[in-house]
Protein backbone atom coordinates (compact mmCIF):
# COMPACT_ATOMS: atom_id res chain seq x y z
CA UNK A 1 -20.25 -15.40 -22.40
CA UNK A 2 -19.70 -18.04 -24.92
CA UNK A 3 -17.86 -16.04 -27.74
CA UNK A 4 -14.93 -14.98 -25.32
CA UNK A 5 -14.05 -18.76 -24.52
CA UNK A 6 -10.26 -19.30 -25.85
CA UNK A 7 -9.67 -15.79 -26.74
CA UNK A 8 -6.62 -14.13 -25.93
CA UNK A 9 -4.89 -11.89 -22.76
CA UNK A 10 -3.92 -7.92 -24.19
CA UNK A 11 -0.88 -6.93 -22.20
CA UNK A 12 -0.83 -3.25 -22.31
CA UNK A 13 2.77 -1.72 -21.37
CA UNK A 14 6.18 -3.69 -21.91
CA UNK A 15 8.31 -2.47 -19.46
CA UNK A 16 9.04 -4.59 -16.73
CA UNK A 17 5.65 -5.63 -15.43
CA UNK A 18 4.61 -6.14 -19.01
CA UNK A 19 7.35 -9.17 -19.37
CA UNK A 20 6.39 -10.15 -16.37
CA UNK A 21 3.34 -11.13 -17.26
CA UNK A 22 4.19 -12.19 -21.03
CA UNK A 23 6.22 -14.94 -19.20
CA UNK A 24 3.33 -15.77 -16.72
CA UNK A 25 0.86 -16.11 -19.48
CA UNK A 26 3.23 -18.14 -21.43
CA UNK A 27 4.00 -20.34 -18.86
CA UNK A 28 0.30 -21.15 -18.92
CA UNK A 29 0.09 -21.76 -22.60
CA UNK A 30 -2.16 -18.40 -22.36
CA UNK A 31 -2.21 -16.70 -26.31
CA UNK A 32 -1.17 -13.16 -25.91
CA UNK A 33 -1.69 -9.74 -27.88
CA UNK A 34 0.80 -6.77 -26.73
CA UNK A 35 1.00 -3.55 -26.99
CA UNK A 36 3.13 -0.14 -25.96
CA UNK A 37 2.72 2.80 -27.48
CA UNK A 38 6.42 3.43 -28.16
CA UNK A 39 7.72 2.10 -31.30
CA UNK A 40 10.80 1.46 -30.18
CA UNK A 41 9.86 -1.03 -27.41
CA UNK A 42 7.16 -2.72 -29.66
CA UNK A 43 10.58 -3.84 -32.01
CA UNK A 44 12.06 -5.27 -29.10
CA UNK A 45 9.35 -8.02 -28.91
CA UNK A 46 9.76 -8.68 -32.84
CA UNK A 47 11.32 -12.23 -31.68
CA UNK A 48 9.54 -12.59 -28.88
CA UNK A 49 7.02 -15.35 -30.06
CA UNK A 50 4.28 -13.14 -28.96
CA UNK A 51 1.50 -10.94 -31.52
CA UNK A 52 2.46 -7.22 -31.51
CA UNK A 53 -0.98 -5.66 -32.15
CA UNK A 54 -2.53 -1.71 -31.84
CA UNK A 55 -4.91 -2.58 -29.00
CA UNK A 56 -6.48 0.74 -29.73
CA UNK A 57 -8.33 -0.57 -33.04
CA UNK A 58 -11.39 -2.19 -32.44
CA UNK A 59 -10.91 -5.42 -34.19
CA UNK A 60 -7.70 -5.95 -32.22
CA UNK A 61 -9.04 -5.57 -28.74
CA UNK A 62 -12.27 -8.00 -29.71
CA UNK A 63 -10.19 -10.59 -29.66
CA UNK A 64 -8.82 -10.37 -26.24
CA UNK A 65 -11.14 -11.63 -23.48
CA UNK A 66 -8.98 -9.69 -20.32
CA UNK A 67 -6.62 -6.58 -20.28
CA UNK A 68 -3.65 -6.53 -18.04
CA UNK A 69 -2.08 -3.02 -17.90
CA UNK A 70 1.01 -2.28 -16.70
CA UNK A 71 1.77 -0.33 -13.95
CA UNK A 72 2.77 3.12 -15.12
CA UNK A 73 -0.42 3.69 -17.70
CA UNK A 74 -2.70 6.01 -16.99
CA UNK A 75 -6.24 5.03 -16.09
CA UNK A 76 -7.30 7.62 -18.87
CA UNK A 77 -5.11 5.47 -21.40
CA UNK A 78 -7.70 4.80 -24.72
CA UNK A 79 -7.16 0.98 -24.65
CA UNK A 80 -8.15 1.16 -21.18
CA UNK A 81 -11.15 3.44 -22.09
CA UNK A 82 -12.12 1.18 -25.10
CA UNK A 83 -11.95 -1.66 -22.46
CA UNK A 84 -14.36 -1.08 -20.39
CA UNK A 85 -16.61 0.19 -23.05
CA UNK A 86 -16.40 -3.24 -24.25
CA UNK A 87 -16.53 -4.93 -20.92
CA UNK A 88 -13.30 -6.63 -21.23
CA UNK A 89 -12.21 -7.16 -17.76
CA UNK A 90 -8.72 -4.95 -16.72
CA UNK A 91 -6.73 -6.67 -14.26
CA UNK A 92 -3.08 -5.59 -12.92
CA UNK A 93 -0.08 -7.76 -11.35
CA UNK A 94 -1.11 -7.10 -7.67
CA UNK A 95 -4.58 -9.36 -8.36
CA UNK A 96 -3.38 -12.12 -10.36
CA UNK A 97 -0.38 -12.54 -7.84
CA UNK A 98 -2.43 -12.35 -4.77
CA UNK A 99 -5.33 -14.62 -6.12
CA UNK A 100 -2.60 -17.65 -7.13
CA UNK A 101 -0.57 -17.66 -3.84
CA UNK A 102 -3.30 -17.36 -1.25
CA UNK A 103 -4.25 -20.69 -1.69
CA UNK A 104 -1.00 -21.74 -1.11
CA UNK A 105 -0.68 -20.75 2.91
CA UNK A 106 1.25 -17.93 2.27
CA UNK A 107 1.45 -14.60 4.27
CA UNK A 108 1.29 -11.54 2.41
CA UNK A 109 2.83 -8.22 4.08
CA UNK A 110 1.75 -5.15 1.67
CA UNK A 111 3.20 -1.77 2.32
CA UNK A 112 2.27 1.39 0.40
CA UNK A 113 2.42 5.14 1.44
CA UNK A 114 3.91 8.54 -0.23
CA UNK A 115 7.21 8.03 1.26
CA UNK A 116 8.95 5.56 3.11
CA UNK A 117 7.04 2.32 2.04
CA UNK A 118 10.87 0.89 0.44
CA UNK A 119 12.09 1.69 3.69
CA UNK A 120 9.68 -0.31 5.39
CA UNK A 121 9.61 -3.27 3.29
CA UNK A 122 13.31 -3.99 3.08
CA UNK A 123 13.40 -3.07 6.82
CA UNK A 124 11.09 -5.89 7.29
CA UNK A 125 12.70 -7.95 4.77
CA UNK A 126 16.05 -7.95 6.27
CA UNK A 127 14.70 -8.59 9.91
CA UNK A 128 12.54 -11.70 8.57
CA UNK A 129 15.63 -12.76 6.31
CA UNK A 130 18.22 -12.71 9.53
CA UNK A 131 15.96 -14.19 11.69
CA UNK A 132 15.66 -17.58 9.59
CA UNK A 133 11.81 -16.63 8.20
CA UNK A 134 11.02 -17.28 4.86
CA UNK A 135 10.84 -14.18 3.31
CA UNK A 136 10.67 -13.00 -0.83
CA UNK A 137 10.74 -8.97 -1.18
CA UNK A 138 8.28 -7.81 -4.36
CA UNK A 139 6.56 -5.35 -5.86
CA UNK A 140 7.40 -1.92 -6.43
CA UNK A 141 10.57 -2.54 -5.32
CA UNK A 142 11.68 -3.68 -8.68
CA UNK A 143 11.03 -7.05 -8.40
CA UNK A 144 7.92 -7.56 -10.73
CA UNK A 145 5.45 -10.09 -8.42
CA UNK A 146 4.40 -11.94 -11.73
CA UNK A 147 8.11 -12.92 -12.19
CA UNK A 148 8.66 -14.62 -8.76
CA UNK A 149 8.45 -18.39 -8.33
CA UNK A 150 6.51 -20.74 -6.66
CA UNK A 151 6.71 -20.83 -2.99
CA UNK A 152 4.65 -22.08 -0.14
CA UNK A 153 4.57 -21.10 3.16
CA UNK A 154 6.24 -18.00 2.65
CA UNK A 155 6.08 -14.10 3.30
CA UNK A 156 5.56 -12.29 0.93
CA UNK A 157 6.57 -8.31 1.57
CA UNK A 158 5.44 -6.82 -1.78
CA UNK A 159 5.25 -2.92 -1.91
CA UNK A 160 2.58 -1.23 -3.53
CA UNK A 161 2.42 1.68 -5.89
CA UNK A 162 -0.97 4.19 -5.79
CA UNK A 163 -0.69 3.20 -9.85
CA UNK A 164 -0.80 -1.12 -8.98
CA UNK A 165 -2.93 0.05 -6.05
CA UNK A 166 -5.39 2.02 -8.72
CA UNK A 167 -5.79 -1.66 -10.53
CA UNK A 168 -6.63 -3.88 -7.62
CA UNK A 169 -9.87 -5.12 -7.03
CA UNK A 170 -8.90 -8.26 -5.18
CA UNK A 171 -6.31 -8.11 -2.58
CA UNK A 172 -6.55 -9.15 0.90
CA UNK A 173 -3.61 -8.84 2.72
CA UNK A 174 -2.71 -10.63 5.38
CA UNK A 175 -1.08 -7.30 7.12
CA UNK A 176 -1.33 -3.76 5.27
CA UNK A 177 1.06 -0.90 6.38
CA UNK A 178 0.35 2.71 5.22
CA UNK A 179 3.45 4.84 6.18
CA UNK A 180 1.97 8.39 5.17
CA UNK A 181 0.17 10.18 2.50
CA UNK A 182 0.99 13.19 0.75
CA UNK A 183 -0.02 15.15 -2.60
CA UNK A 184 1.92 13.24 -5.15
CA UNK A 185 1.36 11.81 -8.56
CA UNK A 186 -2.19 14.12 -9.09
CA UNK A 187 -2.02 14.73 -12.69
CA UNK A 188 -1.77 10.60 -13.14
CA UNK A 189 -4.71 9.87 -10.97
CA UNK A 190 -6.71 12.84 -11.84
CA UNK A 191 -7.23 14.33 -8.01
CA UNK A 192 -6.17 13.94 -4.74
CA UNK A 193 -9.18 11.98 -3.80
CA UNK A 194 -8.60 9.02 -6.07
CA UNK A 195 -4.89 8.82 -4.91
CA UNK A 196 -6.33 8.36 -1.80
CA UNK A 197 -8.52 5.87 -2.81
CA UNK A 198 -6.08 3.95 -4.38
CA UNK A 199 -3.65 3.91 -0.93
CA UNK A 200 -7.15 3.19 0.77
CA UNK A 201 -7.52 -0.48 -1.69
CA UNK A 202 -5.12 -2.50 0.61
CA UNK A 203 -7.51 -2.47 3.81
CA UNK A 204 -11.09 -2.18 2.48
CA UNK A 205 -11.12 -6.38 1.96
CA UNK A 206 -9.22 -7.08 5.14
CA UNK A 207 -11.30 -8.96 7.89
CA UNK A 208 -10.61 -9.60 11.69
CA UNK A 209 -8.53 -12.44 11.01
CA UNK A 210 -6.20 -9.49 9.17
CA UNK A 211 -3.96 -6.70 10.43
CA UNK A 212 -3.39 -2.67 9.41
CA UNK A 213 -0.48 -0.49 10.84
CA UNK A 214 -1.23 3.04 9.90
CA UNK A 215 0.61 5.91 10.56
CA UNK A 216 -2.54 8.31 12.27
CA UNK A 217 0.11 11.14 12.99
CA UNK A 218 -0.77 11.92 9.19
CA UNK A 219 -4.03 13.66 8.61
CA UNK A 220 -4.79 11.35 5.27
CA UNK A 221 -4.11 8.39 6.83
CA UNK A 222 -6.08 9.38 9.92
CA UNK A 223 -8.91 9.45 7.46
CA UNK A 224 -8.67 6.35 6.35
CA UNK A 225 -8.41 4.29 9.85
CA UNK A 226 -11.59 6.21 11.05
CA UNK A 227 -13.50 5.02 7.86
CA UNK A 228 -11.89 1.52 8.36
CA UNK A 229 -12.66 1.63 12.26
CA UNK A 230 -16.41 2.10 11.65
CA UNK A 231 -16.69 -0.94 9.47
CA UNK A 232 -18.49 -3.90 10.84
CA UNK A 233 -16.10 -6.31 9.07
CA UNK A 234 -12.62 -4.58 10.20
CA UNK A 235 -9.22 -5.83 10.61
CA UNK A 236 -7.14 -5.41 13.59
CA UNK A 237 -5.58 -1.82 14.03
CA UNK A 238 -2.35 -0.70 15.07
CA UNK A 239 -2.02 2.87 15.50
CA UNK A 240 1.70 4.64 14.65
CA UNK A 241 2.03 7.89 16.25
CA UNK A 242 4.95 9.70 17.53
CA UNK A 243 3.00 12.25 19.37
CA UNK A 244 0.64 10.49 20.87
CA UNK A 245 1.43 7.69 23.43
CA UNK A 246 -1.47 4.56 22.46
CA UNK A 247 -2.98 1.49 23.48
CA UNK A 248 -1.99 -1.25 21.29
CA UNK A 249 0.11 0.42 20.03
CA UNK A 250 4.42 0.87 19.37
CA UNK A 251 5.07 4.68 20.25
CA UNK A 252 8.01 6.56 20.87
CA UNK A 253 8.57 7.74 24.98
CA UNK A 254 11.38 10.61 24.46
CA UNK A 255 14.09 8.93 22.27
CA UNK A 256 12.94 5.09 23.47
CA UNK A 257 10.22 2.98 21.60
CA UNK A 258 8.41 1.03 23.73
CA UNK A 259 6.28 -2.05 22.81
CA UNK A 260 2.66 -1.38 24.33
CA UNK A 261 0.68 -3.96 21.80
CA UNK A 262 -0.69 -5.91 24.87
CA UNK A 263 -0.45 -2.54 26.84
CA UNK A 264 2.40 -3.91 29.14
CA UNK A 265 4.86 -0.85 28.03
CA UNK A 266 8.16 -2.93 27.46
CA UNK A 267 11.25 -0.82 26.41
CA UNK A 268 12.46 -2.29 22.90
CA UNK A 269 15.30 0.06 23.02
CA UNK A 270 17.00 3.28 22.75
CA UNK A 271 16.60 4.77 18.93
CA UNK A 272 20.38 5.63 18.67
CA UNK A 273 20.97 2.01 19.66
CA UNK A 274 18.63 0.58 17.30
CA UNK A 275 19.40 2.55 14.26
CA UNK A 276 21.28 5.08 12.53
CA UNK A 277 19.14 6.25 10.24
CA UNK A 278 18.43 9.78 10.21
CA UNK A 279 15.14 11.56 10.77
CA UNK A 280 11.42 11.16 12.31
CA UNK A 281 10.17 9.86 9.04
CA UNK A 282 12.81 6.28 9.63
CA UNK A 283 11.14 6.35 13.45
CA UNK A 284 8.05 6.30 11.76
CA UNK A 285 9.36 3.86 9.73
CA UNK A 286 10.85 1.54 12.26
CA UNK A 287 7.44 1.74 14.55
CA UNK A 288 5.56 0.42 11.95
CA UNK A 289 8.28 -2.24 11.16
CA UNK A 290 8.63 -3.40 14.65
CA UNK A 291 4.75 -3.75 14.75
CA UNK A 292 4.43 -6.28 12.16
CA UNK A 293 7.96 -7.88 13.28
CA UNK A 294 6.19 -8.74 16.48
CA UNK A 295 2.73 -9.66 14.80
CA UNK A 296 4.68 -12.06 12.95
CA UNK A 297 6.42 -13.55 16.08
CA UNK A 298 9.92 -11.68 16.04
CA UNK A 299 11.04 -11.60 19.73
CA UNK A 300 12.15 -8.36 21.16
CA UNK A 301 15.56 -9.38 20.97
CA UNK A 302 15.47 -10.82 17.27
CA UNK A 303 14.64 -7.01 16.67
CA UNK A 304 17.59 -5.75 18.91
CA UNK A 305 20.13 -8.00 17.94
CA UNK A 306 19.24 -7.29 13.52
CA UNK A 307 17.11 -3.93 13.26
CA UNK A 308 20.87 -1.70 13.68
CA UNK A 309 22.08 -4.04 10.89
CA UNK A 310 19.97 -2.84 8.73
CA UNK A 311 21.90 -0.28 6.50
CA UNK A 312 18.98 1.83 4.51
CA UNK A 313 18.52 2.12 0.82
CA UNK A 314 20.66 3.72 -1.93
CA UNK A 315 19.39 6.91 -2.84
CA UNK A 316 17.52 7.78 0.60
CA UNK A 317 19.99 9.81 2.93
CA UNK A 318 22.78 7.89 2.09
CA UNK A 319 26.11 8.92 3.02
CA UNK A 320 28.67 9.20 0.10
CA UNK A 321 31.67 11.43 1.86
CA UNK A 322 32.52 12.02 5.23
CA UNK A 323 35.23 13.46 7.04
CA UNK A 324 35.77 15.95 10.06
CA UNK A 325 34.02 18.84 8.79
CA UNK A 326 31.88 17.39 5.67
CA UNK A 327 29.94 14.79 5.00
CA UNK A 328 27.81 14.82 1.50
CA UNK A 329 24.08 13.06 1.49
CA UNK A 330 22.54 11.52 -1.88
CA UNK A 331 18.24 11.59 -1.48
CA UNK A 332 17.98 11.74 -5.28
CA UNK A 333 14.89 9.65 -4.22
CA UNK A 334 13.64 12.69 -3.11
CA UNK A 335 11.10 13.26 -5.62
CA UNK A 336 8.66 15.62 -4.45
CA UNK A 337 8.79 18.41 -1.05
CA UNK A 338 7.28 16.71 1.61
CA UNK A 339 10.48 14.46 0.86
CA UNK A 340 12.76 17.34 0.74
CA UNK A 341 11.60 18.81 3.83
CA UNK A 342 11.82 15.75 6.12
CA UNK A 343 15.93 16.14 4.37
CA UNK A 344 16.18 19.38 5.31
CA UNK A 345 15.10 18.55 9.16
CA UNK A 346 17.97 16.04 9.18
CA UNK A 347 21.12 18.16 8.80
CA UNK A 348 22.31 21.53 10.42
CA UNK A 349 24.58 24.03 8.10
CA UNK A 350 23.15 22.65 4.97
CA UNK A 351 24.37 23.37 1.18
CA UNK A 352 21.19 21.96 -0.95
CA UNK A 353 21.47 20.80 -4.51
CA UNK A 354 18.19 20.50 -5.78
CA UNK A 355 16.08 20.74 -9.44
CA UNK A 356 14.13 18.80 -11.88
CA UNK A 357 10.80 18.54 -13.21
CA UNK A 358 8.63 20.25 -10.47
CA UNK A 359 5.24 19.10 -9.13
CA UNK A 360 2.55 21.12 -8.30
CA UNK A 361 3.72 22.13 -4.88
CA UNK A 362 4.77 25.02 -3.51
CA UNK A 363 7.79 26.49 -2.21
CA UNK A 364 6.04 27.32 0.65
CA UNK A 365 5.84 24.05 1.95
CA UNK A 366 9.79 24.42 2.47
CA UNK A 367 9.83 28.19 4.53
CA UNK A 368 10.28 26.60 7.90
CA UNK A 369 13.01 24.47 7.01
CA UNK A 370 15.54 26.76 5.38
CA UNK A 371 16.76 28.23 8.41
CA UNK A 372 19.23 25.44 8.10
CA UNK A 373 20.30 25.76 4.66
CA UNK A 374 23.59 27.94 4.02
CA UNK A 375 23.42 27.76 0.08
CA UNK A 376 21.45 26.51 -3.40
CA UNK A 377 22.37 25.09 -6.04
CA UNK A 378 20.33 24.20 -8.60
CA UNK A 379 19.50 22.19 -11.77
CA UNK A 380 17.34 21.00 -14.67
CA UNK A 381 13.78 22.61 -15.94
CA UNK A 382 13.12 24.25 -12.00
CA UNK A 383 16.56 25.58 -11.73
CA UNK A 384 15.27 29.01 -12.60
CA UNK A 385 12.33 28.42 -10.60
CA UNK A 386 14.64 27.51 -7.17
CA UNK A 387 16.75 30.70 -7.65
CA UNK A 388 13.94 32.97 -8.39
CA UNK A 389 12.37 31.73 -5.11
CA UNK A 390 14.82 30.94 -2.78
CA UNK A 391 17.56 33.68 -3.71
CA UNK A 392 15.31 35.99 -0.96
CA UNK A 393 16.64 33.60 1.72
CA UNK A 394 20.06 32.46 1.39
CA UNK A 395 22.90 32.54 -1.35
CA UNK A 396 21.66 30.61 -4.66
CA UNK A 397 23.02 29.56 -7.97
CA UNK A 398 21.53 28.10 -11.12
CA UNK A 399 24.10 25.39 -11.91
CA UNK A 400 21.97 23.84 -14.25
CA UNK A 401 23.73 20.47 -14.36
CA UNK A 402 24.74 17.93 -11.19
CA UNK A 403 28.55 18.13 -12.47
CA UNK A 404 28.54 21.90 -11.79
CA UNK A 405 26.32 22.19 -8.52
CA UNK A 406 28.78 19.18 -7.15
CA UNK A 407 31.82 21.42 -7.93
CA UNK A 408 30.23 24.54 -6.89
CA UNK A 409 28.84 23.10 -3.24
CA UNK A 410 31.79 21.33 -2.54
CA UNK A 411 34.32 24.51 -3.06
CA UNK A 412 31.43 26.85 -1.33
CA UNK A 413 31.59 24.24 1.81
CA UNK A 414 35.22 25.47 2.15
CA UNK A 415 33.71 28.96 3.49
CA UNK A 416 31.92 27.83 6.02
CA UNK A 417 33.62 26.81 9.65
CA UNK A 418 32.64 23.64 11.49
CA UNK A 419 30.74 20.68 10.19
CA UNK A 420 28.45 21.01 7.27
CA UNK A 421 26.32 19.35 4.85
CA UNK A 422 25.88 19.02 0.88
CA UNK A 423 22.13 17.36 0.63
CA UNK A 424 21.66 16.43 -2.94
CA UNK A 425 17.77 16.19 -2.14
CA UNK A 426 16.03 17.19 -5.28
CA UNK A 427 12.24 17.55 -4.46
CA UNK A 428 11.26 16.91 -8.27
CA UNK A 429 10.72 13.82 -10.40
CA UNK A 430 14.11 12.93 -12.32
CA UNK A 431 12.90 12.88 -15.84
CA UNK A 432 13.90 16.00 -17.29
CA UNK A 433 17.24 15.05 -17.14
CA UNK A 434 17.66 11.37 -15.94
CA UNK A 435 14.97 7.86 -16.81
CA UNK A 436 14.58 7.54 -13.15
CA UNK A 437 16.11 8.72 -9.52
CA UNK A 438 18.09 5.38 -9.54
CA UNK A 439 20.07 6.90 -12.46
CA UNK A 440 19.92 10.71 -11.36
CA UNK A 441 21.57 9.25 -8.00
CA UNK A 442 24.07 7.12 -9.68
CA UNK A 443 25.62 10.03 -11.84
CA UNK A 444 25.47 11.98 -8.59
CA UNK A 445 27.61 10.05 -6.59
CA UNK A 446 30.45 9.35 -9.78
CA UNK A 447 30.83 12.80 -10.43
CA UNK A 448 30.66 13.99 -6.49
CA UNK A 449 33.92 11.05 -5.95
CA UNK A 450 35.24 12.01 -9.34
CA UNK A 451 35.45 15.20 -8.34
CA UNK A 452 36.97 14.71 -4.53
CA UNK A 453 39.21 12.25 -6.02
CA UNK A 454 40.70 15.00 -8.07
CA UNK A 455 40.25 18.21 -5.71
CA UNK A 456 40.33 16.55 -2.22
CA UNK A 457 42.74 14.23 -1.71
């Protein structure tokens, strides 16, 4: 154990995460070694007072005595490989975060899921935030947890990536939300079992003095709380459902949710009057928000007087345009088709603009959901692929780029009488095209107002 005394930390990965921690081990007078395997971000470092070394050759990686890899790398990475044939510990951001603040009588709120967890952690962020709680949002979010700064007494509402989730050995959170599972980032984790595994990370430490909401309506998920409920060490469970009405639980009665936690069936509200977001997947959403609300001590009418305040994420069914007959939707963070679909369920008369770099679903998935949809339009590497498929169904074009699928929905809408939609909901990943949704999103909604500025108004 001896020869690893005063040897340095490898930081694999300089993206965000990977400063993130450059700056935490600096902080603590901690010698690094990084390393990314693009040239281009290795020069950016050049004056960073830090050693730039290949981690992948063998004398390199001797003289580190711990790992920490970025979120992002693959588990399959060779540094990571080399690692652990070595026995050089691998840690990740989630660990070292949670293992410094828990001593410091904090409460730590992790959300993770498929879809939804953003949703649910700046949900619950803005009701602890306008309710006087201490609050700090984190995580996956884009607010590396490494970077944030001391604080005690606080709540911590970090959410969780399968790829942090894949790194964490450690974590015991305080309460762990799981808003849904569904096939997504496979070829990164290798098979749908260990992205399950990874979602499963946040509850397998938790103990009865701990709380899990989990969304059961979901047959992954489901899963999961029957392994957790046969544990002899368990948290406490709250079941989500919207189909089923539960015991300690907050369910949906018709369009009301009602508060049945201490199985007293108090009406919190009506969901109309509590939110406008669109769609069962925000009810989901705001069940398991209002759970841990209340498990933190929110009052019923903290949550009535702030949850309608809360005004959703860019990106996620927000509304750009609207006017009597139209009203255009940006979901660029609508990376794969389960996400699409729960879209598609939200709008009547819809013209879809949609494309990318496709996953490994099927188009399948979508045949109940296109009775709604008027017209395609589609872009990037799939666009061939959407038309091909969906020109059976409804009227289709391949307009490649966003520019030309804006100008060609929006003049298309024109045909059709009454109210209608243009969902930009893509239902592939962004990078074919774009370095993230964020930025696919953005362009969207410049060139959709560019383009009513000119033609509409």
């Amino acid at each position: 154990m001896n020869n690893r005394i005063n040897k340095k930390v490898g930081i694999l990965g300089l993206g965000m995460s990977g400063k993130s921690a450059i700056n935490y081990y600096k902080a603590k007078s901690i010698e690094i070694i990084a390393w990314d395997d693009l040239e281009i971000i290795r020069k950016s470092f050049i004056n960073h007072n830090i050693l730039i070394k290949d981690l992948n050759n063998l004398k390199n990686i001797k003289l580190v005595n711990k790992i920490f890899v970025s979120p992002g790398i693959k588990p399959n990475h060779p540094v990571i490989l080399l690692a652990k044939k070595l026995k050089i510990k691998i840690t990740g951001d989630l660990d070292i975060f949670w293992k410094e603040k828990s001593n410091e009588k904090n409460r730590f709120i992790f959300i993770t899921g498929s879809n939804g967890k953003s949703t649910v952690t700046t949900m619950l962020f803005h009701l602890l935030k306008t309710n006087k709680y201490q609050a700090v949002l984190a995580g996956n979010i884009g607010v590396p947890v490494l970077s944030l700064k001391p604080k005690k007494e606080t709540n911590y509402i970090v959410e969780a990536s399968s790829y942090q989730l894949a790194l964490a050995k450690e974590l015991k959170p305080n309460i762990a939300i799981l808003t849904n599972i569904t096939p997504d980032h496979i070829e990164w984790h290798g098979s749908m079992n260990k992205y399950i595994a990874a979602k499963e990370k946040l509850f397998l430490k938790q103990d009865d003095n701990d709380l899990a909401i989990i969304n059961i309506d979901n047959k992954y998920c489901l899963n999961i709380f029957n392994k957790i409920n046969k544990q002899k060490i368990k948290p406490k469970i709250i079941k989500i459902s919207l189909i089923k009405q539960l015991d300690n639980s907050i369910y949906l009665d018709k369009n009301s949710i009602i508060d049945n936690l201490n199985n007293k069936k108090i009406l919190i509200g009506k969901i109309k009057s509590l939110t406008f977001l669109k769609g069962i997947h925000n009810i989901e959403n705001i069940l398991s928000t209002i759970a841990a609300s209340i498990h933190i001590g929110l009052t019923h009418d903290q949550i009535r007087e702030q949850l309608p305040k809360y005004e959703g994420l860019p990106n996620r069914l927000e509304i750009i345009y609207k006017d009597n007959n139209l009203e255009i939707i940006n979901d660029s963070k609508a990376t794969n088709l389960e996400s699409c679909k729960v879209a598609l369920s939200c709008f009547n008369k819809v013209i879809w603009i949609a494309g990318g770099r496709r996953k490994k679903e099927d188009f399948k998935y979508l045949l109940n959901n296109i009775k709604n949809i008027k017209a395609g339009f589609f872009i990037g590497e799939s666009g061939d692929d959407f038309f091909s498929y969906f020109n059976n169904y409804f009227y289709c074009e391949n307009s490649m780029s966003v520019n030309k699928a804006i100008k060609a929905a929006i003049n298309f809408s024109k045909t059709i009488k009454g109210k209608k939609t243009i969902l930009f909901s893509p239902g592939c990943s962004s990078f074919d095209q774009y370095k993230n949704f964020e930025e696919r999103g953005n362009i969207f909604k410049k060139e959709t107002h560019n383009y009513i500025n000119e033609k509409l108004r």
